[in-house]
C-alpha atoms as a PDB file:
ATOM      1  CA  UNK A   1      95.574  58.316  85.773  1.00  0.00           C
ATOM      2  CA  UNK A   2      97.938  58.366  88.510  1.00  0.00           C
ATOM      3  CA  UNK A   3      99.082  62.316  87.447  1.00  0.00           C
ATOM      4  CA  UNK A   4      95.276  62.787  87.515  1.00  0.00           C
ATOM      5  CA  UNK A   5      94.644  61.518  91.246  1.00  0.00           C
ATOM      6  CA  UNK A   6      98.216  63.563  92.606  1.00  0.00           C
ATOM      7  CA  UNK A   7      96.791  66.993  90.551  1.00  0.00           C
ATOM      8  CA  UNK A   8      93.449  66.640  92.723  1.00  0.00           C
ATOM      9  CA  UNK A   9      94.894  65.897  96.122  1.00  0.00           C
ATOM     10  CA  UNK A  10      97.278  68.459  95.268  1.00  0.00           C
ATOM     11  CA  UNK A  11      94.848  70.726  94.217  1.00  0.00           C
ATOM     12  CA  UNK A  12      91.882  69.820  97.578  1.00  0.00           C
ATOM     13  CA  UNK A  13      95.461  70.203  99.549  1.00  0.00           C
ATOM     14  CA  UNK A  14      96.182  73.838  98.778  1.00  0.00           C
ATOM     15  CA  UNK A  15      92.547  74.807  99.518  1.00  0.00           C
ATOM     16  CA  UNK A  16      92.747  73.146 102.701  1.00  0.00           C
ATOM     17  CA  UNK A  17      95.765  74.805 103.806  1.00  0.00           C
ATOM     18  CA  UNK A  18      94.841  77.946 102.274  1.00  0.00           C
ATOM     19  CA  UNK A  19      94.199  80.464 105.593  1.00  0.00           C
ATOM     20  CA  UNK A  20      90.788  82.120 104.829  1.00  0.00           C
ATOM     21  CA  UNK A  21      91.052  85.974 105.662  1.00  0.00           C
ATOM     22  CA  UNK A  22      87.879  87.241 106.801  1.00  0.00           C
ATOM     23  CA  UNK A  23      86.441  90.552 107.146  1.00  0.00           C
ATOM     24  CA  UNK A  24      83.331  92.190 108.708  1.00  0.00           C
ATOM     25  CA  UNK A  25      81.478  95.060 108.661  1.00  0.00           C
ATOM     26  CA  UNK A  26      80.007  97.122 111.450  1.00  0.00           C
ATOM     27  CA  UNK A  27      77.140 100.108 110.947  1.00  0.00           C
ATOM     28  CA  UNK A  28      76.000 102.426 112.689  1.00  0.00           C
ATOM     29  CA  UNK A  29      76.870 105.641 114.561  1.00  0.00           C
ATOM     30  CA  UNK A  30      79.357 105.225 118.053  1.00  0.00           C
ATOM     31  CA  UNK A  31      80.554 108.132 120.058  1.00  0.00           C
ATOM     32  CA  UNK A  32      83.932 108.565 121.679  1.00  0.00           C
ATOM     33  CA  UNK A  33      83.545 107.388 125.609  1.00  0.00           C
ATOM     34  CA  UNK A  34      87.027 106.484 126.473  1.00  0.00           C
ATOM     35  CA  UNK A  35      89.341 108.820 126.704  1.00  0.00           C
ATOM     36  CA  UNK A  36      87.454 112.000 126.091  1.00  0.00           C
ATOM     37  CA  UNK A  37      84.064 110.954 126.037  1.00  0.00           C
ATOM     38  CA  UNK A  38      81.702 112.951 123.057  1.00  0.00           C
ATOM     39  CA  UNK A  39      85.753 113.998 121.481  1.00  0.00           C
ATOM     40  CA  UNK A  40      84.649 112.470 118.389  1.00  0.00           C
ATOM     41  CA  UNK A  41      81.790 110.266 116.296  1.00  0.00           C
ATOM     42  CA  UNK A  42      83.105 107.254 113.783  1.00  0.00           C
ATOM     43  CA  UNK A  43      79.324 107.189 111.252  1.00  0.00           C
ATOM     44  CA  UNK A  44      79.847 103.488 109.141  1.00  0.00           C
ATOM     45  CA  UNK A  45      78.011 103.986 106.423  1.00  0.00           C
ATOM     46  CA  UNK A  46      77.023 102.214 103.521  1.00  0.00           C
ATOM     47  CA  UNK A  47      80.229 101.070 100.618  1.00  0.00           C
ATOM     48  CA  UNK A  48      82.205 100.122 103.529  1.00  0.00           C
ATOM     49  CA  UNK A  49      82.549 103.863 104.610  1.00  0.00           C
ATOM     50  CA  UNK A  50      83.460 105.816 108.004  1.00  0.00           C
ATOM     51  CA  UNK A  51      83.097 109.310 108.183  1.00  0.00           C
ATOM     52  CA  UNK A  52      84.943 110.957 111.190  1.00  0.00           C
ATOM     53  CA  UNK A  53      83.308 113.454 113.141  1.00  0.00           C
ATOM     54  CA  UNK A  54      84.114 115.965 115.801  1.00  0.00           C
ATOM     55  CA  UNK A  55      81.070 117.569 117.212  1.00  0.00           C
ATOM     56  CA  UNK A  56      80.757 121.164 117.086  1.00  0.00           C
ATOM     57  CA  UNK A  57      83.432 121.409 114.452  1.00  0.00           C
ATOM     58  CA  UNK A  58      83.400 121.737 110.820  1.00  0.00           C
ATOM     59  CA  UNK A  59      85.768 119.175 109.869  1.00  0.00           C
ATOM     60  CA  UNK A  60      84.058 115.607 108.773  1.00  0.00           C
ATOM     61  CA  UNK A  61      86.886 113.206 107.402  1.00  0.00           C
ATOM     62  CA  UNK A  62      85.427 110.193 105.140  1.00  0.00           C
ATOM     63  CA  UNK A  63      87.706 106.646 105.031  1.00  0.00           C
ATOM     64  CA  UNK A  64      86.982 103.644 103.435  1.00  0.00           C
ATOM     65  CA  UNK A  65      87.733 100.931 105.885  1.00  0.00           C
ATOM     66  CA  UNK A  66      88.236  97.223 105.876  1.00  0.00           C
ATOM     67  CA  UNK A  67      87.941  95.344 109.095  1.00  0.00           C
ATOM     68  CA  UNK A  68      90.529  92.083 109.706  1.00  0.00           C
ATOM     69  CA  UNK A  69      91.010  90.004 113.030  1.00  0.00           C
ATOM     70  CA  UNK A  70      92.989  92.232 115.488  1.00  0.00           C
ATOM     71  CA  UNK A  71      92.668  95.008 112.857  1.00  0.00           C
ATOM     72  CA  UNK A  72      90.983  97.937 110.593  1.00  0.00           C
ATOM     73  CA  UNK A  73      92.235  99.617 107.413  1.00  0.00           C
ATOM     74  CA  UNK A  74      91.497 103.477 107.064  1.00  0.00           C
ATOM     75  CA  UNK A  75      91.965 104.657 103.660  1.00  0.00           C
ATOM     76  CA  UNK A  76      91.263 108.722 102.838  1.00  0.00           C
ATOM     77  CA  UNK A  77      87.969 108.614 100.632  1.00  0.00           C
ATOM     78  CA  UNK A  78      89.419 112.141  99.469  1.00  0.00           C
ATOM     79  CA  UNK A  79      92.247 111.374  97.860  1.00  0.00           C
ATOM     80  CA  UNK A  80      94.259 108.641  95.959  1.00  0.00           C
ATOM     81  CA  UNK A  81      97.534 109.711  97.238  1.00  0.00           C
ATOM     82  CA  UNK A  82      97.899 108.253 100.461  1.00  0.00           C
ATOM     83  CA  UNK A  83      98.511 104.632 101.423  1.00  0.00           C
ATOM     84  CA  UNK A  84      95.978 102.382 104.232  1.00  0.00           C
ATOM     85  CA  UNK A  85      96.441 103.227 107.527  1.00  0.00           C
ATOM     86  CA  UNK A  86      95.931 100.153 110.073  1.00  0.00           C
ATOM     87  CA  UNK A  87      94.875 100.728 113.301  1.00  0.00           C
ATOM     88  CA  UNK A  88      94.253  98.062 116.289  1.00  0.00           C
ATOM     89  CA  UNK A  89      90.824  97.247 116.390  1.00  0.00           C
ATOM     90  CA  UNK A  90      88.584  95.217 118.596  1.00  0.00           C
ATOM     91  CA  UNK A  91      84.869  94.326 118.704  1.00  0.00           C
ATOM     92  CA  UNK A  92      84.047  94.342 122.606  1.00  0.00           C
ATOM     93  CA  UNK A  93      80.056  93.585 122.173  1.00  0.00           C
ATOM     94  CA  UNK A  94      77.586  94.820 119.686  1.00  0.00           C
ATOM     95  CA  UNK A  95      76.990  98.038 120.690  1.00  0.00           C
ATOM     96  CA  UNK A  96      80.890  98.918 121.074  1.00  0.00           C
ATOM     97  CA  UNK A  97      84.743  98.589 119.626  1.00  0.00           C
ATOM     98  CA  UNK A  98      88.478  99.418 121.168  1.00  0.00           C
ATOM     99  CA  UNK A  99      90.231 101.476 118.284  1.00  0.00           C
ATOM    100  CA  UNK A 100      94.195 102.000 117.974  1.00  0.00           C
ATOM    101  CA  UNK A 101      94.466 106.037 118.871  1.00  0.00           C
ATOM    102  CA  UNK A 102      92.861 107.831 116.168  1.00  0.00           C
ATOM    103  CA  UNK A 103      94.775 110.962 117.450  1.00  0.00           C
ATOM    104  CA  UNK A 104      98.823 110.492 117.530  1.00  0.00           C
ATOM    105  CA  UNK A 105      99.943 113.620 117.780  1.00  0.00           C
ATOM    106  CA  UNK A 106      98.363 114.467 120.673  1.00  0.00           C
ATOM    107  CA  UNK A 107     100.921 113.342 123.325  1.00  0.00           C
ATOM    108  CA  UNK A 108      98.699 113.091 126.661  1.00  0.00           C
ATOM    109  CA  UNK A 109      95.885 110.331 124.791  1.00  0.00           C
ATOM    110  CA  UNK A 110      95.984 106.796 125.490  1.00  0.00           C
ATOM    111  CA  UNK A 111      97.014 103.697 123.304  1.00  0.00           C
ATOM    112  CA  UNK A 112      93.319 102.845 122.468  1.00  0.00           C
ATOM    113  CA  UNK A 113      90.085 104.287 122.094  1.00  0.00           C
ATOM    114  CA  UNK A 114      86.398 102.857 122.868  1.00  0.00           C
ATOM    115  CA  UNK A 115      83.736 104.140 121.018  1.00  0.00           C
ATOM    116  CA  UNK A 116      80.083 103.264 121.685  1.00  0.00           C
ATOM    117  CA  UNK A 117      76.409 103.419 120.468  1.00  0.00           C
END
């Protein structure tokens, strides 16, 4: 009986103490305003999708993405051979987001990005 009473406090223990990781979603098309505003479009779509946009050109990249505190995972849709790439990521109101700099070879662009409806 005893054995019985330690496994359960044990076992409502770990599930206090267990951190809960959340993750959100966000929808919705936002344009580049800060640095370059109209530079780019991030599209979340439906499946927990972003497609990457540049206006005028031809290119459209396509991530899955996965949104943590202080965080968001960009994974190529395209491909299987590339790893998550995490980016700083912050939720200023509902109609915009800071992103870490989608852009990091280009030397003269800031640390972080604002996109907005």
């Amino acid at each position: 009986m005893r054995l019985l009473v330690f496994l359960s406090l044990f076992i409502a223990a770990l599930f206090v103490s267990c951190e809960k990781e959340t993750t959100s979603t966000i929808s919705g098309l936002y344009n580049e305003t800060i640095p370059i505003p109209g530079r780019s479009q991030l599209n979340f779509i439906f499946g927990q999708r972003v497609v990457k946009i540049e206006p005028g050109g031809t290119q459209r990249d396509t991530f899955y993405y996965a949104i943590h505190p202080g965080k968001i995972l960009l994974t190529p849709a395209w491909s299987n051979d590339y790893d998550p790439m995490e980016f700083y990521f912050e939720v200023v109101d509902d109609n915009s987001f800071r992103i870490g700099d989608l852009y990091p070879s280009l030397l003269f662009v800031p640390d972080t990005m604002v996109y907005s409806r």
